[in-house]
PDB file of N, CA and C in Angstrom:
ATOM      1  N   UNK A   1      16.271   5.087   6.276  1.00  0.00           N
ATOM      2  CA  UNK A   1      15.140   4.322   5.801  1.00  0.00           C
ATOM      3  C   UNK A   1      14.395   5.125   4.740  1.00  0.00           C
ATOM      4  N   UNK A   2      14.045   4.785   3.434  1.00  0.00           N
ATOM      5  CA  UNK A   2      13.511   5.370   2.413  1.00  0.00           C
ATOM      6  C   UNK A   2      11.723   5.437   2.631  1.00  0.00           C
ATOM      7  N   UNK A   3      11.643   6.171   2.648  1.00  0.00           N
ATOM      8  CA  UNK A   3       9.815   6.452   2.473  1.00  0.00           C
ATOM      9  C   UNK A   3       9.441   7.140   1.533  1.00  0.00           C
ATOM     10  N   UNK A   4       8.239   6.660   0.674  1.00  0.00           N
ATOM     11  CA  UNK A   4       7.677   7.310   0.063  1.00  0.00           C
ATOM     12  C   UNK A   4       6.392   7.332   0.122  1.00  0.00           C
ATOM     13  N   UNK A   5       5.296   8.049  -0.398  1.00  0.00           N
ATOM     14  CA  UNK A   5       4.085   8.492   0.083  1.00  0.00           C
ATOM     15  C   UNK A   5       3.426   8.178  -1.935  1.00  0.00           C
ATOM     16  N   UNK A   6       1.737   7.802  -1.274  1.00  0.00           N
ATOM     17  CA  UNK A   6       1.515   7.935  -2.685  1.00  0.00           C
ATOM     18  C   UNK A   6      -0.041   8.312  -2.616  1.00  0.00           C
ATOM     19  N   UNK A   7      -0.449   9.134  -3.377  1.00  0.00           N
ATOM     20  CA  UNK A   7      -2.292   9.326  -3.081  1.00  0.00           C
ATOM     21  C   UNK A   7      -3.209   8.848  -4.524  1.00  0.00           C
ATOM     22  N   UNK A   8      -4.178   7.634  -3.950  1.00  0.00           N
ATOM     23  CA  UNK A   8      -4.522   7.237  -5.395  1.00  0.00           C
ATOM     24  C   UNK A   8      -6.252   7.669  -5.329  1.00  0.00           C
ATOM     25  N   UNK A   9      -6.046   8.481  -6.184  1.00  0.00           N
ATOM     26  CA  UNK A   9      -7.715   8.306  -6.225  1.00  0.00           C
ATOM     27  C   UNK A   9      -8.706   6.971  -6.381  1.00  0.00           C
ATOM     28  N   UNK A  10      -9.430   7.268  -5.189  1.00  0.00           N
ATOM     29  CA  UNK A  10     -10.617   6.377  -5.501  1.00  0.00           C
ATOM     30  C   UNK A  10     -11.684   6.381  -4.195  1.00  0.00           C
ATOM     31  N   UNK A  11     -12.660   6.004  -4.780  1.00  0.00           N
ATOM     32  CA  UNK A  11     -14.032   6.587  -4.049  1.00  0.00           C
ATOM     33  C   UNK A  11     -14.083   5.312  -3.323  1.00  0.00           C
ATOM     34  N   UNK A  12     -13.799   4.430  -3.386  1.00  0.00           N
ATOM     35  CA  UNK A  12     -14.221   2.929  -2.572  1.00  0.00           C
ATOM     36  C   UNK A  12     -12.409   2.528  -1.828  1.00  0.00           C
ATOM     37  N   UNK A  13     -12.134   3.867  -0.898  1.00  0.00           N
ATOM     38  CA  UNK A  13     -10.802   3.512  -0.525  1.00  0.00           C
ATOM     39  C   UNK A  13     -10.338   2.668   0.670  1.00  0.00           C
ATOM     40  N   UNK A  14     -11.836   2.329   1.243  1.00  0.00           N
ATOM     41  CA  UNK A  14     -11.957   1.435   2.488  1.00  0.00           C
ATOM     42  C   UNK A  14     -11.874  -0.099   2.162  1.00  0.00           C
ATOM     43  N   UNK A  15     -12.944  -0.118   0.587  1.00  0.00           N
ATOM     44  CA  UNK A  15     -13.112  -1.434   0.269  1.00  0.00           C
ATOM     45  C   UNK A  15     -11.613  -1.837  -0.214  1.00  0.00           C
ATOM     46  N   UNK A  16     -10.655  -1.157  -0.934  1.00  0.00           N
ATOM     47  CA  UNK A  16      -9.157  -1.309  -1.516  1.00  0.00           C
ATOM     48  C   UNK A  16      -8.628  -2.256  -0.619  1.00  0.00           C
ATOM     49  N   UNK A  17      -8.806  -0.824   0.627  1.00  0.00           N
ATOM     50  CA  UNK A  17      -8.040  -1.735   1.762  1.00  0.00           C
ATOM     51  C   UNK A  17      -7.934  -2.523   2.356  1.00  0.00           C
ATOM     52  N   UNK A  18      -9.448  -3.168   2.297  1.00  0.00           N
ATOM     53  CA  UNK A  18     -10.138  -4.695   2.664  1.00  0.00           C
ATOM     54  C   UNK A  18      -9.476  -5.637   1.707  1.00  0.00           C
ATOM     55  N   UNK A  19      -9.285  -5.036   0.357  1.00  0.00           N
ATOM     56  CA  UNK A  19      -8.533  -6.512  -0.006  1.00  0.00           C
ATOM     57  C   UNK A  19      -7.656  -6.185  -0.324  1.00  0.00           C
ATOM     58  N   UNK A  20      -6.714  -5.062  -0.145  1.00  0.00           N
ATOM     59  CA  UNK A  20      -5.141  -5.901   0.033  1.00  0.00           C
ATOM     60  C   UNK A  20      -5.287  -6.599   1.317  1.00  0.00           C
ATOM     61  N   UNK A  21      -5.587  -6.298   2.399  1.00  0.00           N
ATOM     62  CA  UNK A  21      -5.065  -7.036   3.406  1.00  0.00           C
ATOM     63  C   UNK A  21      -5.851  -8.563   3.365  1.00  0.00           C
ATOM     64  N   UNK A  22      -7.194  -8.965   2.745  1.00  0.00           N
ATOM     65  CA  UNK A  22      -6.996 -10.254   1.971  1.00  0.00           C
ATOM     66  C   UNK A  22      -6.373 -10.786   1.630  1.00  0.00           C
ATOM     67  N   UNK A  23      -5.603 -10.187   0.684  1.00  0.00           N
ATOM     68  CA  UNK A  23      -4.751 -10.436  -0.601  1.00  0.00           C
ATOM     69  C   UNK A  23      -3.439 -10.662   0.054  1.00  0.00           C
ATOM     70  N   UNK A  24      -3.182  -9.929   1.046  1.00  0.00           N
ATOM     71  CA  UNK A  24      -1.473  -9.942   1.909  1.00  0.00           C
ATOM     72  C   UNK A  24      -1.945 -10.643   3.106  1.00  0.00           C
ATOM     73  N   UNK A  25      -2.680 -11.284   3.958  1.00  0.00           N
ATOM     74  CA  UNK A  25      -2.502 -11.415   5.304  1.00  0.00           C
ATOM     75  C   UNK A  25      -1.946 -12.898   5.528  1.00  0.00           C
ATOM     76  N   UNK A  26      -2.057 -13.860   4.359  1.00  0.00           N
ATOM     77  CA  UNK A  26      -1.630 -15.068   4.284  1.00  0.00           C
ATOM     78  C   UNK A  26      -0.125 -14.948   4.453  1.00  0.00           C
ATOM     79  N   UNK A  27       0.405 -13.614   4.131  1.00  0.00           N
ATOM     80  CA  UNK A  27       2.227 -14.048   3.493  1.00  0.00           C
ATOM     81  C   UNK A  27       2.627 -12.649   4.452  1.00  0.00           C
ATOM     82  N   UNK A  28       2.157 -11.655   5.134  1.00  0.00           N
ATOM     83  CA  UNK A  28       2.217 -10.715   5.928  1.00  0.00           C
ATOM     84  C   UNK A  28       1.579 -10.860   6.823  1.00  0.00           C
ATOM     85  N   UNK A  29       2.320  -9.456   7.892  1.00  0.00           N
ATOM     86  CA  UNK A  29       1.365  -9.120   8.857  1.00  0.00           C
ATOM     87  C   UNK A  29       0.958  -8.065   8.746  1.00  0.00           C
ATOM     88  N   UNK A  30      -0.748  -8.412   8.795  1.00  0.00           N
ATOM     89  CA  UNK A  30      -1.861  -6.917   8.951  1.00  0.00           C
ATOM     90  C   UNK A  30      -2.074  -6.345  10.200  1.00  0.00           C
ATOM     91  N   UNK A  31      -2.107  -5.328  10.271  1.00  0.00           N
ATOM     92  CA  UNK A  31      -2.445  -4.528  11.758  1.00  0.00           C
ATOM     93  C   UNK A  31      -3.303  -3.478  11.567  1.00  0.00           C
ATOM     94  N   UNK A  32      -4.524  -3.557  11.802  1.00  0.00           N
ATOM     95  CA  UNK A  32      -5.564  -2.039  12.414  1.00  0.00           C
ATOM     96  C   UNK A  32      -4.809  -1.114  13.404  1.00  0.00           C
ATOM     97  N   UNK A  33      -4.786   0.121  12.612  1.00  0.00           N
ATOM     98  CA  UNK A  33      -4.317   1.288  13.413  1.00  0.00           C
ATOM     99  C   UNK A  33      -5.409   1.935  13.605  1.00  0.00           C
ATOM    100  N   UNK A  34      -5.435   3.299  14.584  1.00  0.00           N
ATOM    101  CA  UNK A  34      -6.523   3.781  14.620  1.00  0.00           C
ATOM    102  C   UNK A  34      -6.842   4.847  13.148  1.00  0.00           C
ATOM    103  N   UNK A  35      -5.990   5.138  12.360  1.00  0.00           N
ATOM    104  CA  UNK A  35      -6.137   5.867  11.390  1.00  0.00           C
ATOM    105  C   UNK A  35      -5.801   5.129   9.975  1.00  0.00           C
ATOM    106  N   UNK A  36      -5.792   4.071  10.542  1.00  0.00           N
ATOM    107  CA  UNK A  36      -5.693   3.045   9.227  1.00  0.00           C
ATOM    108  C   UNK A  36      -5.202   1.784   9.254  1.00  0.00           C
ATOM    109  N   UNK A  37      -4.207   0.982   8.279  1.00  0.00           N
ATOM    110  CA  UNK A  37      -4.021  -0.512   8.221  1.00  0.00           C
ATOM    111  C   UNK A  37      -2.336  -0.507   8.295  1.00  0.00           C
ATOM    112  N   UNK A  38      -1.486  -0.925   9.124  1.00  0.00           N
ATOM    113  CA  UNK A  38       0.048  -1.599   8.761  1.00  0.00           C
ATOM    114  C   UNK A  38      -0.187  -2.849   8.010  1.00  0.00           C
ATOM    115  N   UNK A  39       0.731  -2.702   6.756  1.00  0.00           N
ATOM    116  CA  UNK A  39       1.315  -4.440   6.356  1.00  0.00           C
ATOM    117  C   UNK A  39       2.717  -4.624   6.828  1.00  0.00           C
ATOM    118  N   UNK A  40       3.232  -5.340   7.662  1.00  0.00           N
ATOM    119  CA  UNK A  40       4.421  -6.136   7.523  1.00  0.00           C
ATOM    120  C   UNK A  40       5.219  -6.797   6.950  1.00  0.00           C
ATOM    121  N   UNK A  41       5.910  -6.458   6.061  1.00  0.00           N
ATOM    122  CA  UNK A  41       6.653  -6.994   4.868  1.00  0.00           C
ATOM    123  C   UNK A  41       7.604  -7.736   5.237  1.00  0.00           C
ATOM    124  N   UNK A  42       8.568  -8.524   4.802  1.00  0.00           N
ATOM    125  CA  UNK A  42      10.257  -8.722   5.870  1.00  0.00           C
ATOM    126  C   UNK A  42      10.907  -7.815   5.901  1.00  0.00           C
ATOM    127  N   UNK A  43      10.990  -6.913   4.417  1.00  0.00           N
ATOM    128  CA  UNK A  43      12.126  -5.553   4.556  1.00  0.00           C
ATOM    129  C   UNK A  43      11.671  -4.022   4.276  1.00  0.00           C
ATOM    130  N   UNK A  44       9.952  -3.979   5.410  1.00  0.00           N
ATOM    131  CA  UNK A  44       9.449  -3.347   5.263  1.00  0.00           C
ATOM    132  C   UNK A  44       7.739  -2.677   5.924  1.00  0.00           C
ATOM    133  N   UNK A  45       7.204  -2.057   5.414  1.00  0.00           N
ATOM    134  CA  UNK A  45       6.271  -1.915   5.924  1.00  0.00           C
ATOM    135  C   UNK A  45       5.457  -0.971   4.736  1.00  0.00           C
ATOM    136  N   UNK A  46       3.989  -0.956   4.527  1.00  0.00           N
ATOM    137  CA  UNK A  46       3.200  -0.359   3.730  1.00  0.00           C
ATOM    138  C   UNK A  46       1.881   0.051   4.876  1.00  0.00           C
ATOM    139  N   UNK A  47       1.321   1.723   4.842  1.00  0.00           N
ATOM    140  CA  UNK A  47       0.847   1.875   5.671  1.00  0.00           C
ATOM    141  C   UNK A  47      -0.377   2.674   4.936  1.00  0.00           C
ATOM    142  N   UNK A  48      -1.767   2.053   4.763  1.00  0.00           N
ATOM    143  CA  UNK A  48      -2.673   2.521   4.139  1.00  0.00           C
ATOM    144  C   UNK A  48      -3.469   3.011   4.801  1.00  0.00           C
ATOM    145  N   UNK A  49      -4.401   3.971   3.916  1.00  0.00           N
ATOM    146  CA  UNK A  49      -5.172   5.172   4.853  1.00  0.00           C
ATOM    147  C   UNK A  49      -6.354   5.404   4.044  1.00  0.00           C
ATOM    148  N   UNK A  50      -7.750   5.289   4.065  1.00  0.00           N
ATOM    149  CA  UNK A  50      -8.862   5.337   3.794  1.00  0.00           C
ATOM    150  C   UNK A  50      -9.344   6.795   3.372  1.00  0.00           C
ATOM    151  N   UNK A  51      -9.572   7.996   2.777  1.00  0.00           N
ATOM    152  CA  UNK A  51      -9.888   9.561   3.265  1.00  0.00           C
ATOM    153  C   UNK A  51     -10.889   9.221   1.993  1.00  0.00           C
ATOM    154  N   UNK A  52     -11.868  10.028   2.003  1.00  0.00           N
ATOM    155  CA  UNK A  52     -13.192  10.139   1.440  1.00  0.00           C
ATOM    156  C   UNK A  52     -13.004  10.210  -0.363  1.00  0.00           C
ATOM    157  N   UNK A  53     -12.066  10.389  -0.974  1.00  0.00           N
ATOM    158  CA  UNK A  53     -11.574  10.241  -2.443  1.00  0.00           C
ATOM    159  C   UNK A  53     -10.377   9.811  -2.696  1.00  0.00           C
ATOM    160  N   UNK A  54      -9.396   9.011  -1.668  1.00  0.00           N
ATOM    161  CA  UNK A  54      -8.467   8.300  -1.906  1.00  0.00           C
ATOM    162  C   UNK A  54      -8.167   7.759  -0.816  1.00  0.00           C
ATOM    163  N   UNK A  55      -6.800   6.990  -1.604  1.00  0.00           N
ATOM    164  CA  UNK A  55      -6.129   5.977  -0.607  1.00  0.00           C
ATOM    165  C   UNK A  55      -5.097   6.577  -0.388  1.00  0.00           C
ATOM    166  N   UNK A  56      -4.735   6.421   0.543  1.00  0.00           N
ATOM    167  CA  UNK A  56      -3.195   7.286   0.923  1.00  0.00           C
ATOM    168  C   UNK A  56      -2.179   5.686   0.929  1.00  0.00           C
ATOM    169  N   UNK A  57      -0.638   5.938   0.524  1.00  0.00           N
ATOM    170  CA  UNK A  57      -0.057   4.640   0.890  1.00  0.00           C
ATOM    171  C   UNK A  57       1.250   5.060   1.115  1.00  0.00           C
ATOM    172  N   UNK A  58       1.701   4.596   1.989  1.00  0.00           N
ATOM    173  CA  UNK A  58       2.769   5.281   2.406  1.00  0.00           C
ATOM    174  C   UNK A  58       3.694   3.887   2.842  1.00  0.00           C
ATOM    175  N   UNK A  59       5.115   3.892   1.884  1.00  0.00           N
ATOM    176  CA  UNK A  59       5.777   2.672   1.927  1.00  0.00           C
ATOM    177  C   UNK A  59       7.189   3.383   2.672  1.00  0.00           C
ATOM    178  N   UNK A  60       8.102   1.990   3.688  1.00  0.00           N
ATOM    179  CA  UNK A  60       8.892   2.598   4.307  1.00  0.00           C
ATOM    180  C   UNK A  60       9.772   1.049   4.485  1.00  0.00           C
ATOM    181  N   UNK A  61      11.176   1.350   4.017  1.00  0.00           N
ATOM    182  CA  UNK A  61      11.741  -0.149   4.086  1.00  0.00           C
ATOM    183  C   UNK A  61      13.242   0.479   4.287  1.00  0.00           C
ATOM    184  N   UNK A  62      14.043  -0.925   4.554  1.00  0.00           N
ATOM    185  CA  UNK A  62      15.009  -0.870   5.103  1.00  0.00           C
ATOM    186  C   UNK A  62      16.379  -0.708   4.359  1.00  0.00           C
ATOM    187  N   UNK A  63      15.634  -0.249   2.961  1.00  0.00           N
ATOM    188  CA  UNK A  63      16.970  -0.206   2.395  1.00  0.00           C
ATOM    189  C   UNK A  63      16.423   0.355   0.832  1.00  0.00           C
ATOM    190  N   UNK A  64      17.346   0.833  -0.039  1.00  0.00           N
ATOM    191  CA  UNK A  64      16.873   1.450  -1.381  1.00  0.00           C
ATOM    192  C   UNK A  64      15.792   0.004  -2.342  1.00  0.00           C
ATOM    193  N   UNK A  65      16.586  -0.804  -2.620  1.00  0.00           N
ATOM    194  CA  UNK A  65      16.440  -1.794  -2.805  1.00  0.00           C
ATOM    195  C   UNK A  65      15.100  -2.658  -2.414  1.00  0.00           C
ATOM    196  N   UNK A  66      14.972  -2.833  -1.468  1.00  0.00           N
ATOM    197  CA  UNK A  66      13.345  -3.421  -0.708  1.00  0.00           C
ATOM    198  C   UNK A  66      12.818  -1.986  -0.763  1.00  0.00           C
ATOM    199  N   UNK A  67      12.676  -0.618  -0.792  1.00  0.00           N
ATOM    200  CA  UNK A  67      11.852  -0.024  -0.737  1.00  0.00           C
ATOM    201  C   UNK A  67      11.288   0.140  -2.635  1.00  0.00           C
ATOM    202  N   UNK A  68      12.139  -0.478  -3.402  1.00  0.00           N
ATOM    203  CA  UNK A  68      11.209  -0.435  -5.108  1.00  0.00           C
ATOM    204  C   UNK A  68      10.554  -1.465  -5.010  1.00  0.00           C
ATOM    205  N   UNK A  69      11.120  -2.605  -4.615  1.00  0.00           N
ATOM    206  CA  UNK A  69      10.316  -3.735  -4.520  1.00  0.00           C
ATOM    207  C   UNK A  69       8.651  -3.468  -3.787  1.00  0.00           C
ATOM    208  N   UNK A  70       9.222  -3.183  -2.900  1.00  0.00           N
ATOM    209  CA  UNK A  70       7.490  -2.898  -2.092  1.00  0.00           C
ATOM    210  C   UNK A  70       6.634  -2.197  -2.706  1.00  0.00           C
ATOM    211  N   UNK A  71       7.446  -0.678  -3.289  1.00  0.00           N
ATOM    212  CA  UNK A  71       6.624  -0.178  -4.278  1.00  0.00           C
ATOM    213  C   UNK A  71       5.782  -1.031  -5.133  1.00  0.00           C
ATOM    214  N   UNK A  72       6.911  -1.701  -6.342  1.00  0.00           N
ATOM    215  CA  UNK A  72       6.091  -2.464  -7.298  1.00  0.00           C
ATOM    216  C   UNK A  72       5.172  -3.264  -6.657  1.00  0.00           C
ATOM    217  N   UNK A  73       5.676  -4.040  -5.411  1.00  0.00           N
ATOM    218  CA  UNK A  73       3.881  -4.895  -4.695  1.00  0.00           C
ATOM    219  C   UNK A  73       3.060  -4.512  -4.698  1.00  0.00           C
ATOM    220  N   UNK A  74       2.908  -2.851  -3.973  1.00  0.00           N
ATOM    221  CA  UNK A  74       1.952  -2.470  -4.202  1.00  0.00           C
ATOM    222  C   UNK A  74       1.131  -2.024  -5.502  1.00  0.00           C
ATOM    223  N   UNK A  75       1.976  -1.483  -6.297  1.00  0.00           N
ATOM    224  CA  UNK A  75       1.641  -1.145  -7.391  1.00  0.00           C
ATOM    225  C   UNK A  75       0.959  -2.060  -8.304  1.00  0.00           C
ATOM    226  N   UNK A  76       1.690  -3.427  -8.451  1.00  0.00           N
ATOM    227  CA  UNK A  76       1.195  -4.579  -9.235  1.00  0.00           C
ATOM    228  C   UNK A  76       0.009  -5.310  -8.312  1.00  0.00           C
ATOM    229  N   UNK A  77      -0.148  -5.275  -7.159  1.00  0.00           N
ATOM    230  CA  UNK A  77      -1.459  -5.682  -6.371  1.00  0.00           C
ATOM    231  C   UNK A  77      -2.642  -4.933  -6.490  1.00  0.00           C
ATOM    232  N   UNK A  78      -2.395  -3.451  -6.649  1.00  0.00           N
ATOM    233  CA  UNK A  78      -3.929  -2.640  -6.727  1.00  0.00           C
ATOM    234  C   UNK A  78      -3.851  -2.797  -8.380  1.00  0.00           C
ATOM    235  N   UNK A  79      -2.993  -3.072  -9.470  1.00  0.00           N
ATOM    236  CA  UNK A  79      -3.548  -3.227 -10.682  1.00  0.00           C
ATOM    237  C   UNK A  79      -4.170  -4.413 -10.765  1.00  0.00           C
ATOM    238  N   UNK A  80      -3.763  -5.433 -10.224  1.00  0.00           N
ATOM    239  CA  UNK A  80      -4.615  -6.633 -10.778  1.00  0.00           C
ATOM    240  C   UNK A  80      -6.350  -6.255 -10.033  1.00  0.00           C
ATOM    241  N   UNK A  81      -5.910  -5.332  -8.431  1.00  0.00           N
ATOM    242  CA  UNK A  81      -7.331  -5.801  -7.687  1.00  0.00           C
ATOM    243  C   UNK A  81      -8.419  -4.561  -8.652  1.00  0.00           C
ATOM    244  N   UNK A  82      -7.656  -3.617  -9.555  1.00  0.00           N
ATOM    245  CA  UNK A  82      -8.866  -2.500 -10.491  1.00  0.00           C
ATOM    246  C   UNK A  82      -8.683  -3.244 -11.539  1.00  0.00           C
ATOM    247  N   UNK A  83      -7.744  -3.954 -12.172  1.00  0.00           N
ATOM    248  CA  UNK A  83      -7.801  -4.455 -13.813  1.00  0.00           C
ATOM    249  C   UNK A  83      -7.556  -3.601 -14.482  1.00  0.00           C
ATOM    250  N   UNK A  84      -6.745  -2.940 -14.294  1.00  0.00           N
ATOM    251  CA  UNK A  84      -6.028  -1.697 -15.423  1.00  0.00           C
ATOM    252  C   UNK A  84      -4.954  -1.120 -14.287  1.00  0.00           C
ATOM    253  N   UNK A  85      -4.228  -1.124 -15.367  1.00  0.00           N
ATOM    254  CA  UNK A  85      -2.936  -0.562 -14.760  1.00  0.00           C
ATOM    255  C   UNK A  85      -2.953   1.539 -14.498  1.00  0.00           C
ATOM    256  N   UNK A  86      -2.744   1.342 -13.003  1.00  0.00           N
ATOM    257  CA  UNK A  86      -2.878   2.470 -12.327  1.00  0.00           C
ATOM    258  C   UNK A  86      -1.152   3.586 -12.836  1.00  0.00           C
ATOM    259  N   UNK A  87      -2.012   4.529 -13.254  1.00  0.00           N
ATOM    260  CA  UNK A  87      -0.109   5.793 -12.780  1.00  0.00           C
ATOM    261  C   UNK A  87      -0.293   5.960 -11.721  1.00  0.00           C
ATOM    262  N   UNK A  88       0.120   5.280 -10.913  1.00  0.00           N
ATOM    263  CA  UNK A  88       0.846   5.949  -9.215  1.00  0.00           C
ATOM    264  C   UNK A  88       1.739   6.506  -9.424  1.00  0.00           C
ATOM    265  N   UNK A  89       1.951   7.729  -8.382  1.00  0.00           N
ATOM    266  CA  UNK A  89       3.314   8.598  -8.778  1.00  0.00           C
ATOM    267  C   UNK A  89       3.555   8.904  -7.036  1.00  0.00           C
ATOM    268  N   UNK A  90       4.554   7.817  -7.048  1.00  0.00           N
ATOM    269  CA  UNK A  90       5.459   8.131  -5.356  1.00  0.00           C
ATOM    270  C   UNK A  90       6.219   9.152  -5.108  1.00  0.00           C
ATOM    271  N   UNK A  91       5.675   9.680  -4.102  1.00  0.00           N
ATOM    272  CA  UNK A  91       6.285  10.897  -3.489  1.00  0.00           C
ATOM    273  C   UNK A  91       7.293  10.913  -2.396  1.00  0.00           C
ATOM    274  N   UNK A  92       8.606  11.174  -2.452  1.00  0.00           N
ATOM    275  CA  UNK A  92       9.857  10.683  -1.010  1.00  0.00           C
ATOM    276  C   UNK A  92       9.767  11.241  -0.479  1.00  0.00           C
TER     277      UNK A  92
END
């Protein structure tokens, strides 16, 4: 299973996380962890984390293939939710 890890700066990393899971809970499943949020993807999972100057995101899927895809979700979901396109740089 491919994982990669990604740390994005930002000072409002609680509010982020409030709306992806807005933004995903219609077409996923959201889950409260105690250290943060699961999304449920079909060929996958994205696992976000709140810390006082970023978001932590940590993507994990079932195959090479669904794990770029998820990437780009995420990637193309926090650009539209800042309005400028973010450099995320995923870490395996």
């Amino acid at each position: 299973m491919p994982i990669s890890r990604a740390e994005i700066p930002a000072d409002d990393a609680e509010a982020l996380i409030d709306q992806l899971c807005q933004r995903w809970s219609g077409e996923h499943a959201v889950a409260k962890r105690d250290a943060g949020v699961e999304v449920t993807f079909a060929t996958g999972s994205c696992y976000l984390v709140a810390e006082p100057d970023k978001l932590v995101v940590v993507v994990e899927a079932v195959e090479d293939e669904a794990h770029d895809q998820l990437e780009g979700e995420v990637d193309n979901t926090l650009d539209a939710l800042r309005g400028v396109e973010l450099d995320i740089v995923w870490e395996a």
